[in-house]
Protein backbone atom coordinates (compact mmCIF):
# COMPACT_ATOMS: atom_id res chain seq x y z
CA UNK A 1 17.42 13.67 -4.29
CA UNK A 2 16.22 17.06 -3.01
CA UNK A 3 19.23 19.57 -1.26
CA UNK A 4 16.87 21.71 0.50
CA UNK A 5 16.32 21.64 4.39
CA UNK A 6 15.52 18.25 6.19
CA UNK A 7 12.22 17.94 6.86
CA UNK A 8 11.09 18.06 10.44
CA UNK A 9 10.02 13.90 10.82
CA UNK A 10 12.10 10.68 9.26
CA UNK A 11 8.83 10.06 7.40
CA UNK A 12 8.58 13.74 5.38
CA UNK A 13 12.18 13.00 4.48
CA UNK A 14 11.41 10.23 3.40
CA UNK A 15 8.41 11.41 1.51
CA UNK A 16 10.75 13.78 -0.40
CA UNK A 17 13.04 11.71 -1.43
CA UNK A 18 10.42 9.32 -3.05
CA UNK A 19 8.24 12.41 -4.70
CA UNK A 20 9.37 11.81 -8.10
CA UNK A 21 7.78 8.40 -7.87
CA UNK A 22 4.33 9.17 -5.65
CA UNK A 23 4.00 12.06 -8.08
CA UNK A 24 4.27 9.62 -11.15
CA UNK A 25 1.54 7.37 -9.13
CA UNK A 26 -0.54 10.40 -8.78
CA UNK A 27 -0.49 11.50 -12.57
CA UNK A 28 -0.84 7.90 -13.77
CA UNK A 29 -3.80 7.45 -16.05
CA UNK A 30 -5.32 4.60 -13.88
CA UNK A 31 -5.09 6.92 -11.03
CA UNK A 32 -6.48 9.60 -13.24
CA UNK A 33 -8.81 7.82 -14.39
CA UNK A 34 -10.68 6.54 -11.06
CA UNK A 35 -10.36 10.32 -9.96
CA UNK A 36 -12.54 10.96 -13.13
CA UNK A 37 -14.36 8.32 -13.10
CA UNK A 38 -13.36 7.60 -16.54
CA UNK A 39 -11.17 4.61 -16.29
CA UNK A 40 -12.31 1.39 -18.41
CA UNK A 41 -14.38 -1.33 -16.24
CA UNK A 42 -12.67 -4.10 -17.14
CA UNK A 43 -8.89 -2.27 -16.07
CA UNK A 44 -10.54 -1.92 -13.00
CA UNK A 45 -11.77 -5.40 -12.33
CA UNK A 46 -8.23 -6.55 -13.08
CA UNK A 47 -6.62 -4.47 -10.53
CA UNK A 48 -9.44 -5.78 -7.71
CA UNK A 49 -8.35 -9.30 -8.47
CA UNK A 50 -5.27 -8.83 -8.23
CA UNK A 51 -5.45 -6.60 -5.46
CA UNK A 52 -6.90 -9.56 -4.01
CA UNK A 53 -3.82 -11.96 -3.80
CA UNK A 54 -1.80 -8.53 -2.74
CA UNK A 55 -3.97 -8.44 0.57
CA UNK A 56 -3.53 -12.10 1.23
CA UNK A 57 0.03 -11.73 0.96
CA UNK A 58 -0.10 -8.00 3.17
CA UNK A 59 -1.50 -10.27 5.81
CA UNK A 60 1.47 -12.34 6.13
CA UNK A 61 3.71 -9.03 6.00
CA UNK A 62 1.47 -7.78 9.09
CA UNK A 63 1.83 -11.25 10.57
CA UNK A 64 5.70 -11.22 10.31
CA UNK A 65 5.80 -8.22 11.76
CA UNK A 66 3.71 -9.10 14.97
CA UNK A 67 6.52 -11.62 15.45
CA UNK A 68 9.31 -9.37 14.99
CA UNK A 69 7.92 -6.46 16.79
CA UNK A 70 10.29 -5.82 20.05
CA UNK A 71 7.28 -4.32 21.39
CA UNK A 72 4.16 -5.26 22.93
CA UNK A 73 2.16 -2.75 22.25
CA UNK A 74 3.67 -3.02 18.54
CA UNK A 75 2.54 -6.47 18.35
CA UNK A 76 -0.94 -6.02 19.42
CA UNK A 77 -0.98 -2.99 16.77
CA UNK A 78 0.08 -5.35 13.89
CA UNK A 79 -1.88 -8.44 15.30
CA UNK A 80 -4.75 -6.13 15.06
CA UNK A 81 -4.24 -5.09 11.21
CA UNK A 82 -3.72 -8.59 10.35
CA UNK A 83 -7.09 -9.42 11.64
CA UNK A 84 -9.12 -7.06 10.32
CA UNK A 85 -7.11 -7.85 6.51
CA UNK A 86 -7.92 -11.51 7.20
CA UNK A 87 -11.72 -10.72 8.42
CA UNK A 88 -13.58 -7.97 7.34
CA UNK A 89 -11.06 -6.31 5.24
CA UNK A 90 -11.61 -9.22 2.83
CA UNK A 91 -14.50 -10.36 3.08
CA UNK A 92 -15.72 -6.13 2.28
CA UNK A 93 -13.13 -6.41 -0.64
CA UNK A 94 -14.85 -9.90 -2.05
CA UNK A 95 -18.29 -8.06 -1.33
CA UNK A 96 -16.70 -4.77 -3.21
CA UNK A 97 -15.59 -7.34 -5.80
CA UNK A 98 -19.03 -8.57 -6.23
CA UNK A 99 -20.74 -5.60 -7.60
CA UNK A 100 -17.92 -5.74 -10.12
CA UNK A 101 -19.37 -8.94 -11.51
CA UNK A 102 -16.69 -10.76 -10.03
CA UNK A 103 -17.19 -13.55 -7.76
CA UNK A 104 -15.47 -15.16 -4.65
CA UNK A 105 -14.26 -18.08 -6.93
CA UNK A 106 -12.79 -16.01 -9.49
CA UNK A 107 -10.73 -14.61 -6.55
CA UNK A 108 -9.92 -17.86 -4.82
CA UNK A 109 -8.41 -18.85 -8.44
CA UNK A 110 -6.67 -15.77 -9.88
CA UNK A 111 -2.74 -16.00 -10.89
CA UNK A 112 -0.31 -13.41 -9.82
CA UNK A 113 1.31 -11.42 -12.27
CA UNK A 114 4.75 -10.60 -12.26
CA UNK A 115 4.61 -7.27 -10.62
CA UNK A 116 1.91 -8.71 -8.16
CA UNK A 117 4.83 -11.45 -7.39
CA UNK A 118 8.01 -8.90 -7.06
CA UNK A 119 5.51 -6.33 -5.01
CA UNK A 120 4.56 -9.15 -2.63
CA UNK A 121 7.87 -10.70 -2.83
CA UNK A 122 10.26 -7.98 -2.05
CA UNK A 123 7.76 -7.49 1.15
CA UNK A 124 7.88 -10.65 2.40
CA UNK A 125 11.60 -11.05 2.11
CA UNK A 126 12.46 -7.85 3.66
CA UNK A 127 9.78 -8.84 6.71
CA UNK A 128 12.15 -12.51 7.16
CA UNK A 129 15.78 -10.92 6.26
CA UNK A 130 15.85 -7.12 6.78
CA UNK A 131 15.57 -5.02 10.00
CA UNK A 132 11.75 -4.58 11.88
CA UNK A 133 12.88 -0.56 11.24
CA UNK A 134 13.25 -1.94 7.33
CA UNK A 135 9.95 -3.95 7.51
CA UNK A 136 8.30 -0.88 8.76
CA UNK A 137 9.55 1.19 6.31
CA UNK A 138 8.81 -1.56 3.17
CA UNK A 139 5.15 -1.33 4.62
CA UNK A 140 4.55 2.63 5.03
CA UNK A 141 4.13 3.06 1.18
CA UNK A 142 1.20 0.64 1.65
CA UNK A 143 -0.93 2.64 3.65
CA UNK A 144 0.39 6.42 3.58
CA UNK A 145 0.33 6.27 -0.59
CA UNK A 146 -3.40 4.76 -0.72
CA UNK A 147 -4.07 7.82 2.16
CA UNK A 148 -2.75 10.53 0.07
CA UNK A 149 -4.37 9.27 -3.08
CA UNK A 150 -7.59 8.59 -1.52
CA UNK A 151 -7.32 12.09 -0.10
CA UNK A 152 -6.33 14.15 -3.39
CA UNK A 153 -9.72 11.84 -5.24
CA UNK A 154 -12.08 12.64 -2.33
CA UNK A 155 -13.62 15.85 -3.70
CA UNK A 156 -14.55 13.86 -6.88
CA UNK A 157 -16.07 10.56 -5.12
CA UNK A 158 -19.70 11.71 -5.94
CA UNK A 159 -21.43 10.34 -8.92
CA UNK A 160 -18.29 8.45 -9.52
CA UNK A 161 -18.21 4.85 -10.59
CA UNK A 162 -15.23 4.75 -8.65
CA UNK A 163 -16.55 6.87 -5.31
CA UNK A 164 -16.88 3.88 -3.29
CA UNK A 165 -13.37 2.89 -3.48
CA UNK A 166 -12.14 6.72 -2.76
CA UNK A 167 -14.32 7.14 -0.16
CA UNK A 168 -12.69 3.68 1.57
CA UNK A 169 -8.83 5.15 1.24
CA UNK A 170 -10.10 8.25 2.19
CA UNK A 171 -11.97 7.50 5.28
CA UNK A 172 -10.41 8.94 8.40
CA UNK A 173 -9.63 5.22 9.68
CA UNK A 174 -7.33 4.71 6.75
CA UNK A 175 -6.11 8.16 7.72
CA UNK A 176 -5.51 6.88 11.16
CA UNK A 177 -3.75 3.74 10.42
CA UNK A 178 -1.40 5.33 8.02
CA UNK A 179 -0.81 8.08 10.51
CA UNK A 180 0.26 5.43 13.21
CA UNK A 181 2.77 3.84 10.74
CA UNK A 182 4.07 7.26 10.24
CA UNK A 183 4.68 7.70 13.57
CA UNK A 184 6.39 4.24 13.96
CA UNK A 185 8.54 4.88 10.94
CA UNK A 186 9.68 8.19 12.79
CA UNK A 187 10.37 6.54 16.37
CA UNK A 188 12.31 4.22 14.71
CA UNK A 189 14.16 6.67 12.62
CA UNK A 190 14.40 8.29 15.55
CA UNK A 191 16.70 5.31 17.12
CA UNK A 192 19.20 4.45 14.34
CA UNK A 193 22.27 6.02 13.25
CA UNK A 194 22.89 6.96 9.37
CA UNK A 195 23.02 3.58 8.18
CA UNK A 196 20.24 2.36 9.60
CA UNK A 197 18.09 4.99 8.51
CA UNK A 198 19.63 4.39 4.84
CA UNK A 199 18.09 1.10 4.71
CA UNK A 200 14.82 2.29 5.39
CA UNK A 201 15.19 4.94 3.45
CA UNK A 202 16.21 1.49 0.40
CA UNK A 203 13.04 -0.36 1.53
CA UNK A 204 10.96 2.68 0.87
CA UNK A 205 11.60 3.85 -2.54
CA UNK A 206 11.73 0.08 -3.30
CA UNK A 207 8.11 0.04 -2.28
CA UNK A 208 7.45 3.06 -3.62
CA UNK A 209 8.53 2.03 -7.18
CA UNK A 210 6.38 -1.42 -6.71
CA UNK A 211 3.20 0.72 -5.89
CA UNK A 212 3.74 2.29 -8.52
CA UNK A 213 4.65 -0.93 -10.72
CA UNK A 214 1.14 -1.90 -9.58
CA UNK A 215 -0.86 0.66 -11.14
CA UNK A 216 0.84 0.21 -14.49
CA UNK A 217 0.28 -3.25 -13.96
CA UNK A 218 -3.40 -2.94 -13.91
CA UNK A 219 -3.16 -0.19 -16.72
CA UNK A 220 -1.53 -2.55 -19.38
CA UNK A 221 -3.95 -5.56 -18.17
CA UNK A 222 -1.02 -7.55 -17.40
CA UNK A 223 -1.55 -11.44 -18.12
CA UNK A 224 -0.38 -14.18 -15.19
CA UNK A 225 3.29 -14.62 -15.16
């Protein structure tokens, strides 16, 4: 753990604890290798499957945390993001899937692996038993890591097999979305004393680490558990 200053917001502390790991996510060859454009086809179709079952799963962590918000406006936020996942989020992911020769039944009928499990898992658990301030946190990885990668590949999205999928994660919409969980993640940073703020600060590296789990995952072509 860094011993220079505090950063300014909850979330850039946070960020700085967890570099070691989003820095290993960065330099990972399947990260590498979409940023190159080099990274082997059939790699890639793994990780869209099961990306797949992650995204069904993220919907229920959304869900959860509609229920659990103590605010309103917080619920209609998350209510939101579950609805687009469930709607056009997937059904542009089974589309994206499609060009990748794999069809909607191939999706329907994929088995998790074991990282796919823990990931999606350790999310759901910590949306029914933790805090909404360690929900929050257990879901920030989610979006902010797929902003910043999306962001450092953007340069090198043309004439890249992989540009479509950059250009998605670095829209400014993804931008904005990870932005606003930021800024949740900070407000309710903002309201908890040092031990509250230690277990967010638990849920996010233990996201952080299953990102990253996730990559490797697809790397190795890991079979169904």
């Amino acid at each position: 753990m860094s011993s220079g200053p505090a950063a300014d917001r909850y979330s850039d502390e946070l960020r700085l604890l967890a570099s070691g790991i989003w820095e290993a996510q960065h330099a990972h060859p399947f990260v590498r290798g979409i940023g190159d454009g080099t990274l082997d086809a059939e790699r890639f179709r793994h990780y869209v499957r099961q990306d797949y079952l992650y995204l069904t799963e993220y919907a229920r962590l959304l869900s959860l945390a509609c229920a659990r918000a103590p605010q309103l406006a917080w619920m209609r936020r998350f209510a939101e993001l579950a609805g687009s996942i469930l709607g056009s989020e997937m059904d542009m992911h089974r589309e994206f899937a499609a060009t990748w020769g794999i069809g909607a039944e191939a999706l329907e009928h994929e088995r998790a692996t074991a990282t796919t499990r823990a990931y999606t898992d350790f999310l759901l658990r910590t949306a029914a038993l933790g805090d909404f301030s360690e929900l929050v946190s257990a879901l920030l990885p989610c979006m902010w890591g797929y902003a910043e990668v999306g962001r450092a590949l953007a340069p090198r999205a043309g004439g890249n097999p992989y540009g479509a999928w950059i250009e998605m994660y670095a829209s400014p919409e993804f931008a904005a979305q990870s932005g606003w969980c930021r800024a949740l993640t900070d407000e309710l940073a903002n309201q908890l004393d040092g031990s509250g703020r230690a277990r967010m600060l638990e849920a996010f590296l233990q996201s952080s680490r299953h990102e990253l789990a996730f990559w490797d995952m697809a790397w190795r072509l890991e079979g169904p558990a």
